[in-house]
C-alpha atoms as a PDB file:
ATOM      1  CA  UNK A   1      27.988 -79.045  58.776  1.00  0.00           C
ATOM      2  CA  UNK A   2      31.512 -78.564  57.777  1.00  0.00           C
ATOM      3  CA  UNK A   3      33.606 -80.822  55.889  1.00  0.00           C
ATOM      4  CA  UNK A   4      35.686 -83.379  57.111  1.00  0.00           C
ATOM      5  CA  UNK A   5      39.268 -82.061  57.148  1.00  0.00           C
ATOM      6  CA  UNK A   6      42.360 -84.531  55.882  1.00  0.00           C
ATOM      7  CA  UNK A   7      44.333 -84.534  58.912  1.00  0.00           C
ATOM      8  CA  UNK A   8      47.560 -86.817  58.250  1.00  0.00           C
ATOM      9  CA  UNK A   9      50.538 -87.137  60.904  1.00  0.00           C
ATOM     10  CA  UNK A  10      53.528 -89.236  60.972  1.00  0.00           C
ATOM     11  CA  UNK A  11      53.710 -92.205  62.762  1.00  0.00           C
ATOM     12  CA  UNK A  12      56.879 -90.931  64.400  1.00  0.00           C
ATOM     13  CA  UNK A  13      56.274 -91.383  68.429  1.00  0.00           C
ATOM     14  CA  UNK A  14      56.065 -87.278  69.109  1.00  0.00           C
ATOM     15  CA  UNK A  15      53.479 -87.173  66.642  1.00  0.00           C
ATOM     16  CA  UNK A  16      50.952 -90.134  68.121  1.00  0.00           C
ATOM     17  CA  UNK A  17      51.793 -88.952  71.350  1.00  0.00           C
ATOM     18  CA  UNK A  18      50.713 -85.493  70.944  1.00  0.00           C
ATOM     19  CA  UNK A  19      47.728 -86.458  68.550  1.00  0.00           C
ATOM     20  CA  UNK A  20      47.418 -89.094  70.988  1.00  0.00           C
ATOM     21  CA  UNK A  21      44.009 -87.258  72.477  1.00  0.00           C
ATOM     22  CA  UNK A  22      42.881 -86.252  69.236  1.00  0.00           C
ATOM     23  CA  UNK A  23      42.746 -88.965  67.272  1.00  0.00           C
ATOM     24  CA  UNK A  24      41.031 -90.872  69.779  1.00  0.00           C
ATOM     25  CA  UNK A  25      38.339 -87.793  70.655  1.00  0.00           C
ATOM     26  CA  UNK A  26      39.636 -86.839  73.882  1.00  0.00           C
ATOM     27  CA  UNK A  27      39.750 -83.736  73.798  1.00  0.00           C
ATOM     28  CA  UNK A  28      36.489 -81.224  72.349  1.00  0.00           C
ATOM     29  CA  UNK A  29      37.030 -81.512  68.320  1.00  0.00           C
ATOM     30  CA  UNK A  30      35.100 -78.039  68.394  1.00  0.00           C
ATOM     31  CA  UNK A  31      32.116 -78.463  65.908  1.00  0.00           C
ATOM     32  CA  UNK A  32      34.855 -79.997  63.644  1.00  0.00           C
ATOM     33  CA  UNK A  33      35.324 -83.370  62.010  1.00  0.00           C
ATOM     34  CA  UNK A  34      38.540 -85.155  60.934  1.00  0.00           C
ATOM     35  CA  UNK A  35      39.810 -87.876  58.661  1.00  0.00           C
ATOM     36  CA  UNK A  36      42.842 -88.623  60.027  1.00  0.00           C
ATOM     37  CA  UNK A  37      45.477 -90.997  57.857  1.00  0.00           C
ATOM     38  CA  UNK A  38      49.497 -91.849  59.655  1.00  0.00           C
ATOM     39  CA  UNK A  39      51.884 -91.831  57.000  1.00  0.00           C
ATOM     40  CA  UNK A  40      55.975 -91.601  56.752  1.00  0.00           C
ATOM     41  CA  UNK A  41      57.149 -88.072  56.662  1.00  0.00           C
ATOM     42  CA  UNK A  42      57.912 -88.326  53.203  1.00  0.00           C
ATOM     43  CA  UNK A  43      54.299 -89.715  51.994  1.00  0.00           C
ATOM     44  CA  UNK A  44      53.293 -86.627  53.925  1.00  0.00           C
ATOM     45  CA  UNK A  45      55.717 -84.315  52.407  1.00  0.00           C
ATOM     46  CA  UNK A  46      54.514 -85.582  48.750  1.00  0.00           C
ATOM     47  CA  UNK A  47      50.868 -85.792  49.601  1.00  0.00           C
ATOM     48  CA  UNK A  48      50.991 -81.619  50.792  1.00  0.00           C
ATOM     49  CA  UNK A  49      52.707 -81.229  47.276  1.00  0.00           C
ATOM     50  CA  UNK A  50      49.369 -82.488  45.706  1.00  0.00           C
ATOM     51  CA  UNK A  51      47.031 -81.179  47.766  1.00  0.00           C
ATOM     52  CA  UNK A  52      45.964 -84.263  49.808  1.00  0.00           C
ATOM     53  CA  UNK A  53      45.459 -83.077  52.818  1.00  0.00           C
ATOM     54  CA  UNK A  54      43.698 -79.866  54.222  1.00  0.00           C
ATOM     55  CA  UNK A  55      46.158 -79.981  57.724  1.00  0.00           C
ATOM     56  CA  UNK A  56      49.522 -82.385  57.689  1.00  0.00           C
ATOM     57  CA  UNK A  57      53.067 -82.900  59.308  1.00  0.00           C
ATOM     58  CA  UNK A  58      55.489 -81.224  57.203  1.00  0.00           C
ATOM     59  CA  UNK A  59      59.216 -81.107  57.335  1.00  0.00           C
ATOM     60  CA  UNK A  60      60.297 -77.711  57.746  1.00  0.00           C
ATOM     61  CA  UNK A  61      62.471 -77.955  53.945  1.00  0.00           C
ATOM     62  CA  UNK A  62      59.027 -79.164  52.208  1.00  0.00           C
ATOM     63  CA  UNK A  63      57.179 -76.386  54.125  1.00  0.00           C
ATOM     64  CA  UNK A  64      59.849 -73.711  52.624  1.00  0.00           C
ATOM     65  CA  UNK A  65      58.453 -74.903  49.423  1.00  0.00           C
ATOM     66  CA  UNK A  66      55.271 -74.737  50.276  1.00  0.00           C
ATOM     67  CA  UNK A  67      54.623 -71.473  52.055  1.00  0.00           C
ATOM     68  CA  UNK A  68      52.746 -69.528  49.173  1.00  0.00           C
ATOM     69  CA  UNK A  69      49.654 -72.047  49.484  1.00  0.00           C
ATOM     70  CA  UNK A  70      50.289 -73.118  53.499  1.00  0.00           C
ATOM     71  CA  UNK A  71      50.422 -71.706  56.703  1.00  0.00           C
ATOM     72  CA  UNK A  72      52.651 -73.224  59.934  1.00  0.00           C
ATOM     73  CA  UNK A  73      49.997 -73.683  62.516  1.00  0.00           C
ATOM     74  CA  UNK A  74      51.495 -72.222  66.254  1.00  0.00           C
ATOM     75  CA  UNK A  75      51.352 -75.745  67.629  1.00  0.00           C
ATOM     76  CA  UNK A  76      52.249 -79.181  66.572  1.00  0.00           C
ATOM     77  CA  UNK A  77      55.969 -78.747  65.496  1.00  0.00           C
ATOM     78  CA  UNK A  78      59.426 -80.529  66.706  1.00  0.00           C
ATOM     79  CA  UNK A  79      61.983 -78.200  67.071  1.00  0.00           C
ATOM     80  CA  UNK A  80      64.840 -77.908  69.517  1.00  0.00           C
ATOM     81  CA  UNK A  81      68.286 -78.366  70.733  1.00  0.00           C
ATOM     82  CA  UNK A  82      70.046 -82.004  70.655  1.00  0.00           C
ATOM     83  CA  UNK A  83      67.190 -83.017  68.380  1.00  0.00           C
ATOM     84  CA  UNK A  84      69.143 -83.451  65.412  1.00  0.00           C
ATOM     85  CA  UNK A  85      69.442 -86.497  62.733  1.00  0.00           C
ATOM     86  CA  UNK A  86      72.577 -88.589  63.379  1.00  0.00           C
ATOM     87  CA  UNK A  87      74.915 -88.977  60.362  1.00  0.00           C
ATOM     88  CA  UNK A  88      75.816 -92.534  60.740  1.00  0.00           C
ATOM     89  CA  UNK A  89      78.379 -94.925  58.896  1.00  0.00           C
ATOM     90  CA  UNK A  90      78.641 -98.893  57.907  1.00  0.00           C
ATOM     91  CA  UNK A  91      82.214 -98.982  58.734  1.00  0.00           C
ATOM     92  CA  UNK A  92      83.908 -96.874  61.561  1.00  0.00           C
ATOM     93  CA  UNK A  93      86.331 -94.074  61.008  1.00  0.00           C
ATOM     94  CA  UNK A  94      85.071 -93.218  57.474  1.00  0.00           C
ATOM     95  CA  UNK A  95      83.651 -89.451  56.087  1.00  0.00           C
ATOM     96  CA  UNK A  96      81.593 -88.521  53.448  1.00  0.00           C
ATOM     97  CA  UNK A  97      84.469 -87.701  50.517  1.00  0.00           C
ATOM     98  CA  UNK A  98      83.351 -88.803  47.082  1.00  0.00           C
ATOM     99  CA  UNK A  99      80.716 -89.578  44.293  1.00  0.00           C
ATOM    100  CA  UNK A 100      81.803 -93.445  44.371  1.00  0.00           C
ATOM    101  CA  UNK A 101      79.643 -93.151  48.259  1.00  0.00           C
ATOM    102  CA  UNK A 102      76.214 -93.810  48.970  1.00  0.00           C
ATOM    103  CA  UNK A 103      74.348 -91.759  51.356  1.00  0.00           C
ATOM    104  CA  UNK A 104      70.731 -92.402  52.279  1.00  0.00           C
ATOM    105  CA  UNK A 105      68.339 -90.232  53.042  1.00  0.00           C
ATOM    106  CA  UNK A 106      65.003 -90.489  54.602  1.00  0.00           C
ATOM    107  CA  UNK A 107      63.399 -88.378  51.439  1.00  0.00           C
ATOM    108  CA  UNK A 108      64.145 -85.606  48.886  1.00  0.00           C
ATOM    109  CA  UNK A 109      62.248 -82.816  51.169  1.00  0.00           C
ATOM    110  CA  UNK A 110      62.991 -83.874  54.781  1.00  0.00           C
ATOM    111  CA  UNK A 111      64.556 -81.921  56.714  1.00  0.00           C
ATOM    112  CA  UNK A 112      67.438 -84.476  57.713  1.00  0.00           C
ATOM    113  CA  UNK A 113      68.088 -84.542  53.819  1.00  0.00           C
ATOM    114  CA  UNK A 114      68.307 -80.661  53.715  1.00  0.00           C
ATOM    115  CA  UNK A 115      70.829 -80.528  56.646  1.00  0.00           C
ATOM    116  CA  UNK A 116      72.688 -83.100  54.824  1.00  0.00           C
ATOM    117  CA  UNK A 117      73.116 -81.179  51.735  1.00  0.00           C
ATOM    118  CA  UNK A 118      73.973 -77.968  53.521  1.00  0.00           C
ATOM    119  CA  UNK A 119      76.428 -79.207  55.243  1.00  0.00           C
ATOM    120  CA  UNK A 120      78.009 -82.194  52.623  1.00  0.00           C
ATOM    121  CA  UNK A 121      77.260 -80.713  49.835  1.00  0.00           C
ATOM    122  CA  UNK A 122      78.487 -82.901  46.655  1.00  0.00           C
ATOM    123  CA  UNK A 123      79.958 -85.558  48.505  1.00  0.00           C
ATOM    124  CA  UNK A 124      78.425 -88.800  48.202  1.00  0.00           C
ATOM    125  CA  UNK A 125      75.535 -90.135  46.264  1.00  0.00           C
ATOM    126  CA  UNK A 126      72.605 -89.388  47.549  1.00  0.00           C
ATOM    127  CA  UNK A 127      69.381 -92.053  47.430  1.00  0.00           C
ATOM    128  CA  UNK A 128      66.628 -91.986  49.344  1.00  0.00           C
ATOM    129  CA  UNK A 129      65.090 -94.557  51.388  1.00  0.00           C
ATOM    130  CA  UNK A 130      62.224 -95.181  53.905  1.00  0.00           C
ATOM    131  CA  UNK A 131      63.142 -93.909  57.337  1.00  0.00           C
ATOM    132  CA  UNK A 132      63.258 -97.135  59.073  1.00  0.00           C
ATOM    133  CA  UNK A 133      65.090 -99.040  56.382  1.00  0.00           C
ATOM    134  CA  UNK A 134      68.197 -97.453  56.636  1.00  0.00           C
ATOM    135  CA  UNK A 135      70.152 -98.726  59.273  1.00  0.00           C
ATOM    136  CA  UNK A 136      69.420-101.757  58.342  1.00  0.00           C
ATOM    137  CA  UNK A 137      70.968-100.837  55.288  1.00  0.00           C
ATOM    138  CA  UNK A 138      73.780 -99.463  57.283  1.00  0.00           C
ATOM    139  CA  UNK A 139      73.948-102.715  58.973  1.00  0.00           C
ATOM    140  CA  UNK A 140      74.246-105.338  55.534  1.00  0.00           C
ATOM    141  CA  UNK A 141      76.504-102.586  53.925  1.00  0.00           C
ATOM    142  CA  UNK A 142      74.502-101.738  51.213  1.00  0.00           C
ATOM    143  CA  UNK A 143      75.443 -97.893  51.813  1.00  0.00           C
ATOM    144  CA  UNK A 144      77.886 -96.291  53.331  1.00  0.00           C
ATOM    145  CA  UNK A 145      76.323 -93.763  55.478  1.00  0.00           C
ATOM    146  CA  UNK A 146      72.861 -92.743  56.603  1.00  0.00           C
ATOM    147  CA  UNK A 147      70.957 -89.848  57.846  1.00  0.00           C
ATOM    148  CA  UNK A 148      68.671 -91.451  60.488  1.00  0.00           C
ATOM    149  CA  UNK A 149      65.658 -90.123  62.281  1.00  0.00           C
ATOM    150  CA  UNK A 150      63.191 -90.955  64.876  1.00  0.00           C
ATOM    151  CA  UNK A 151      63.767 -93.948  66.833  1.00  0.00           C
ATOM    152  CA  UNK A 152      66.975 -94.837  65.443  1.00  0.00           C
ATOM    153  CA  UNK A 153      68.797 -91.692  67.179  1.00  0.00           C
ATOM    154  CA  UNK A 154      68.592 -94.093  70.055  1.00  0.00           C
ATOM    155  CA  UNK A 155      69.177 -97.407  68.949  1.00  0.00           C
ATOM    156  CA  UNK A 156      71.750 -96.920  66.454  1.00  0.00           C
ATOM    157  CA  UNK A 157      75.044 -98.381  68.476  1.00  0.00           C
ATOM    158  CA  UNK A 158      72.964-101.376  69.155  1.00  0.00           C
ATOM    159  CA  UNK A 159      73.207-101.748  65.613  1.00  0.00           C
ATOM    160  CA  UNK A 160      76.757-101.757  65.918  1.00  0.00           C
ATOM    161  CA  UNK A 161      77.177 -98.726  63.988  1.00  0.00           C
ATOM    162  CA  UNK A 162      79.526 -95.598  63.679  1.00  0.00           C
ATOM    163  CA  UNK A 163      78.496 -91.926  64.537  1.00  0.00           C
ATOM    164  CA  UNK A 164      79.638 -89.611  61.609  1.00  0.00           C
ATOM    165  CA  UNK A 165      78.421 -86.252  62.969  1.00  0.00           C
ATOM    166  CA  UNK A 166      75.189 -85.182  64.552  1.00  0.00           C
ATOM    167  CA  UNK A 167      73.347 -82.883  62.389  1.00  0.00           C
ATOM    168  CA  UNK A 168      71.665 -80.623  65.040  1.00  0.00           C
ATOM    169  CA  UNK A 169      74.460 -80.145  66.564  1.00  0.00           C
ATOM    170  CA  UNK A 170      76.362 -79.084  63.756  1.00  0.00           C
ATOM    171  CA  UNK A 171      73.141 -76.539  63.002  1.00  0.00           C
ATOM    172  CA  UNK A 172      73.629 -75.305  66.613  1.00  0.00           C
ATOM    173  CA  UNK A 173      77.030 -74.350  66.500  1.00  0.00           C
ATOM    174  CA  UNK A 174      76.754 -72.638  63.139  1.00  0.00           C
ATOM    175  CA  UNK A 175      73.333 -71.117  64.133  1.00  0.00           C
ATOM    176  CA  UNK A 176      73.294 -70.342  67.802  1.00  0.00           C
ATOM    177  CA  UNK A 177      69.254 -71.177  67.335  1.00  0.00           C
ATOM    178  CA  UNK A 178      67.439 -74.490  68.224  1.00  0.00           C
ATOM    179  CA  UNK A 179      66.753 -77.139  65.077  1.00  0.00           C
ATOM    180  CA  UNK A 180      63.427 -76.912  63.311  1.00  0.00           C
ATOM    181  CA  UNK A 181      62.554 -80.429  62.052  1.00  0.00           C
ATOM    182  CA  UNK A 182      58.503 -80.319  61.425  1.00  0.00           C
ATOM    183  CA  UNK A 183      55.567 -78.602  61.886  1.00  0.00           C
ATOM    184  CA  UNK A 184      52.223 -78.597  61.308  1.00  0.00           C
ATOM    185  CA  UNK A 185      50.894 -77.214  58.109  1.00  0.00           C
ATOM    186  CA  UNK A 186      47.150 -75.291  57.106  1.00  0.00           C
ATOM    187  CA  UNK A 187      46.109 -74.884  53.634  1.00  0.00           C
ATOM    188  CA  UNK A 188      45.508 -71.499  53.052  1.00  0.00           C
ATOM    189  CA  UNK A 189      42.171 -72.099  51.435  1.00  0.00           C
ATOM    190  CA  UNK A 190      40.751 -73.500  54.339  1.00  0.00           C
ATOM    191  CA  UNK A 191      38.295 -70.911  56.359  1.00  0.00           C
ATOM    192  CA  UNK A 192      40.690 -68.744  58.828  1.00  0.00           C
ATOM    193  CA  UNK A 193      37.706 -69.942  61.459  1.00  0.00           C
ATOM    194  CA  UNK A 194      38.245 -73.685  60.577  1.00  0.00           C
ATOM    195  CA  UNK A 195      42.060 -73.200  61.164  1.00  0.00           C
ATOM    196  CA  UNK A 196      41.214 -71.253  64.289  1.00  0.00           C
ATOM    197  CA  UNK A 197      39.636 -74.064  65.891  1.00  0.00           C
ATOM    198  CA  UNK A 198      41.765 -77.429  64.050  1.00  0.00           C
ATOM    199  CA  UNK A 199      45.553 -75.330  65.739  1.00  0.00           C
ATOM    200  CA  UNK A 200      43.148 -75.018  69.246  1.00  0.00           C
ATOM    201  CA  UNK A 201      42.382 -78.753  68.977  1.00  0.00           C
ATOM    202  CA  UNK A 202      45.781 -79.737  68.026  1.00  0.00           C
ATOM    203  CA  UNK A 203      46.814 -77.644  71.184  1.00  0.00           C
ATOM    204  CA  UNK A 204      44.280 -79.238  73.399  1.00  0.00           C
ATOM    205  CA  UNK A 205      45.723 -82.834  72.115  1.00  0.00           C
ATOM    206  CA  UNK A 206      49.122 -81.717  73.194  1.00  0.00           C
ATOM    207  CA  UNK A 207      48.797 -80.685  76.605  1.00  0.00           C
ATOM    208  CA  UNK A 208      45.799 -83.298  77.089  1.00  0.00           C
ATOM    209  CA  UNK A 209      49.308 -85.617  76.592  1.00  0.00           C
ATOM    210  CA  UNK A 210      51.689 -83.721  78.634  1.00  0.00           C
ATOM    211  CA  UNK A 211      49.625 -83.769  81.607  1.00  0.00           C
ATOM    212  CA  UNK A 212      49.103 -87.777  81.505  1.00  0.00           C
ATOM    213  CA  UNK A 213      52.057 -88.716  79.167  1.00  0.00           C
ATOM    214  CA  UNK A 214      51.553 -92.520  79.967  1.00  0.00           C
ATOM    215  CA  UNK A 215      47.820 -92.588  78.354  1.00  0.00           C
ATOM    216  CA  UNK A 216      49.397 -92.094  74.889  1.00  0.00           C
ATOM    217  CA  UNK A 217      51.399 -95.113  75.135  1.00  0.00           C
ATOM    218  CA  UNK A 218      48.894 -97.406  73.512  1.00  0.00           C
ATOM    219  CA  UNK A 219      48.620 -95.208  70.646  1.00  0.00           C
ATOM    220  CA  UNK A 220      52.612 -95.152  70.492  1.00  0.00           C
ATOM    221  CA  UNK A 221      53.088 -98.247  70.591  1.00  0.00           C
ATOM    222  CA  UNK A 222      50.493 -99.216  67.807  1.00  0.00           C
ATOM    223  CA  UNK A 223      52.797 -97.081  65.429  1.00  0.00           C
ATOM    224  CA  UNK A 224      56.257 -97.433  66.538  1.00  0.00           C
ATOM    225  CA  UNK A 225      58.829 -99.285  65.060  1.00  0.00           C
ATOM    226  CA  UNK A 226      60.366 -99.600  68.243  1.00  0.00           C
ATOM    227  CA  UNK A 227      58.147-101.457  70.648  1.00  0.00           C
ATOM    228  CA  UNK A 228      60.146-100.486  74.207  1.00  0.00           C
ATOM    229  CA  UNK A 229      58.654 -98.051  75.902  1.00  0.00           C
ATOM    230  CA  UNK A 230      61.593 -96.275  77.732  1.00  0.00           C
ATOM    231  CA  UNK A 231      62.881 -95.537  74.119  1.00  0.00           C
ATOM    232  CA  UNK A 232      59.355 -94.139  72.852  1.00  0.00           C
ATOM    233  CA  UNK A 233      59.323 -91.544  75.875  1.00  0.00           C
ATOM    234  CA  UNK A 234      63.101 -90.860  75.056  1.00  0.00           C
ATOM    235  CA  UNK A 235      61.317 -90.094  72.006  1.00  0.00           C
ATOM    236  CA  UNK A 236      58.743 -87.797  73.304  1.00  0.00           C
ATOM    237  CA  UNK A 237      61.117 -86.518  75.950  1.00  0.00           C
ATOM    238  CA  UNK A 238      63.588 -84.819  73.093  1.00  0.00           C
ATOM    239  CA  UNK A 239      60.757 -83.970  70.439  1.00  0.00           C
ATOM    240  CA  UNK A 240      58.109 -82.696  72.681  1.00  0.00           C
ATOM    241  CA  UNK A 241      58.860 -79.144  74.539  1.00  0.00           C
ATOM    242  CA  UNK A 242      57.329 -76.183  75.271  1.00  0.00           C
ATOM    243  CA  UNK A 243      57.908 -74.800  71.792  1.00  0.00           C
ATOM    244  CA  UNK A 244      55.606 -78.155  70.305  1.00  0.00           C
ATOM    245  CA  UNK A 245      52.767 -76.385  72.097  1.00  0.00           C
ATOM    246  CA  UNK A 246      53.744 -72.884  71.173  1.00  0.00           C
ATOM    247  CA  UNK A 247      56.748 -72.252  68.814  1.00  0.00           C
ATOM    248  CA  UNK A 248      56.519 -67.960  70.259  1.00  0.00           C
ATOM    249  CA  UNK A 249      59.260 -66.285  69.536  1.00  0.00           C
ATOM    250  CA  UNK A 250      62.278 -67.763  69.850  1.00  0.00           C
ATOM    251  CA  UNK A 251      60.441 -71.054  67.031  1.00  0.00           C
ATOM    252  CA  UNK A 252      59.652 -68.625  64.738  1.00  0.00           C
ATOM    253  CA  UNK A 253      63.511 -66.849  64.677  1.00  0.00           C
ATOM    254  CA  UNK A 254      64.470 -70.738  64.082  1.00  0.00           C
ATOM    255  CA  UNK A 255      62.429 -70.924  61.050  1.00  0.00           C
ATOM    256  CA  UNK A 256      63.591 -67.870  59.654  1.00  0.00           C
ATOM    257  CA  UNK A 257      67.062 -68.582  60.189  1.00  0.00           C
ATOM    258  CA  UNK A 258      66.240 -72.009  57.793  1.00  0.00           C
ATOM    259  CA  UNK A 259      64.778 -69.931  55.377  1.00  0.00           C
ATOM    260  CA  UNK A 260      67.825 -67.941  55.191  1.00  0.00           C
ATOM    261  CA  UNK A 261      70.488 -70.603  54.887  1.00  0.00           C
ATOM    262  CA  UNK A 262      68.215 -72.782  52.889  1.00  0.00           C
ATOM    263  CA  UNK A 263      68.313 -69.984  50.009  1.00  0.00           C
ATOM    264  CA  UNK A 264      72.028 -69.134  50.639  1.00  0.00           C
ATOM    265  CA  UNK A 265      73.037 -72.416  49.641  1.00  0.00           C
ATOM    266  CA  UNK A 266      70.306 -72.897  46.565  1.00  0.00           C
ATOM    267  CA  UNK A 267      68.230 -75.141  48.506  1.00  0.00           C
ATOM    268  CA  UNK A 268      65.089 -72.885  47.674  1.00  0.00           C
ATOM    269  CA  UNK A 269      65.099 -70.237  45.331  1.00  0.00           C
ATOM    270  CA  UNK A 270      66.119 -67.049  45.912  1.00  0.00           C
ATOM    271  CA  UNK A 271      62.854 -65.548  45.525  1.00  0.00           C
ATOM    272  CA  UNK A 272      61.171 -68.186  47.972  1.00  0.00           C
ATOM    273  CA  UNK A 273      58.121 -66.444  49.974  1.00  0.00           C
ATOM    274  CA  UNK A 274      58.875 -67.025  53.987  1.00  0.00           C
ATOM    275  CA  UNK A 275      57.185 -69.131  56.309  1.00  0.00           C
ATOM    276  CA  UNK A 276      53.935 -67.590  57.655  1.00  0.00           C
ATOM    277  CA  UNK A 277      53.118 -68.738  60.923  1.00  0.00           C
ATOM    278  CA  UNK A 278      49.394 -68.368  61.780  1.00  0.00           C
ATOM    279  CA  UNK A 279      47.765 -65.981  63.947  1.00  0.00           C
ATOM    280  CA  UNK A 280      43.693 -66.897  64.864  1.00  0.00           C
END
């Protein structure tokens, strides 16, 4: 019998949605058995740094670091145009300018906090913060500005807040190539059969969702940290595409195109291996 394999996701709504079936065996696990654990991204970027998992969420700037020991399974990842993290401000009609300025990010190797640097480099101060406390940060004016993910792309002017710049967008207009945020990552050491059959479950899970998207709600909603469910398929609606089941072609150009600005502006070393996407 094969080992259980340490599956952890984020608790982000694309990711219970499309582990939705999964997690809750509705789809064939294929001879395979899995401890699954939902953490924040950067618990899981920290945890595939020590080697606590066998298959996790990644963002795509920990998974640059990573790629000698991990592979980017073909399904799983959120990538895409207007996907972006939102740059957001306490007080309106202010830009990131100087040291004296806080900015928080949601963790030293997400991808929002990558975007951030490549495109303010040594502006602000930069501390990190859990995803979901930042706006309300934003909100009390204990920072200035904020690079906020997930739900909060939606809900941020009902915090009364201001919109600095949009992050993805900016990467689209210098790029010309959609926004890889996360994927899916293999350890390398794992059987090439086991990996085989974990990316053909994950797949499964995915369009198991997208043909009944309502059945994941449940799961969604157990997770969220926003409880309405027009927001959570917002959510699903931007994050989940045809490249989550299949980043092809045009998802793996994406990630090279990171790889290549990432090292142009010393984000990863020079002599950083690339991304291996893999092929069962």
């Amino acid at each position: 019998m094969t080992s259980p394999i340490r599956l952890a996701i984020s608790t982000c709504p694309n990711d219970t949605f499309a582990f939705h079936a999964l997690m809750n065996r509705l789809v064939d696990w294929q001879g395979l058995e899995f401890e699954i654990q939902l953490l924040d991204i950067q618990q899981l970027n920290d945890g595939l740094f020590n080697r606590s998992f066998d298959i996790a969420k990644s963002s795509f700037h920990a998974a640059l670091l990573l790629a000698d020991d991990w592979y980017v399974l073909p399904s799983g990842s959120a990538l895409g145009f207007g996907v972006g993290p939102l740059l957001l401000a306490s007080c309106p009609d202010t830009v990131p300018t100087h040291s004296s300025q806080v900015t928080l990010c949601p963790g030293q190797h997400t991808t929002a906090t990558m975007l951030f640097r490549m495109f303010y480099s040594d502006t602000t101060t930069i501390q990190h913060a859990l995803f979901s406390d930042i706006m309300p940060a934003l909100h009390n004016k204990t920072a200035d500005f904020g690079v906020c993910i997930h739900e909060g792309r939606f809900t941020w002017q009902q915090e009364g807040l201001s919109l600095v710049e949009d992050l993805g967008t900016k990467w689209e207009q210098a790029t010309n190539q959609p926004l890889p945020l996360g994927g899916i990552l293999a350890n390398r050491s794992l059987p090439e059969d086991v990996i085989s059959r974990a990316q053909s479950v994950i797949k499964d899970s995915i369009l198991f969702a997208r043909s009944d998207p309502k059945s994941a709600l449940p799961t969604m909603r157990h997770h969220a940290q926003e409880f309405d469910d027009d927001v959570l398929m917002q959510h699903v609606n931007l994050y989940v595409n045809d490249w989550t089941v299949e980043l092809a072609d045009v998802g793996t150009a994406a990630l090279n195109e990171l790889s290549i600005r990432a090292k142009q502006v010393g984000l990863t070393d020079s002599t950083a291996s690339e991304l291996q996407i893999f092929q069962s």
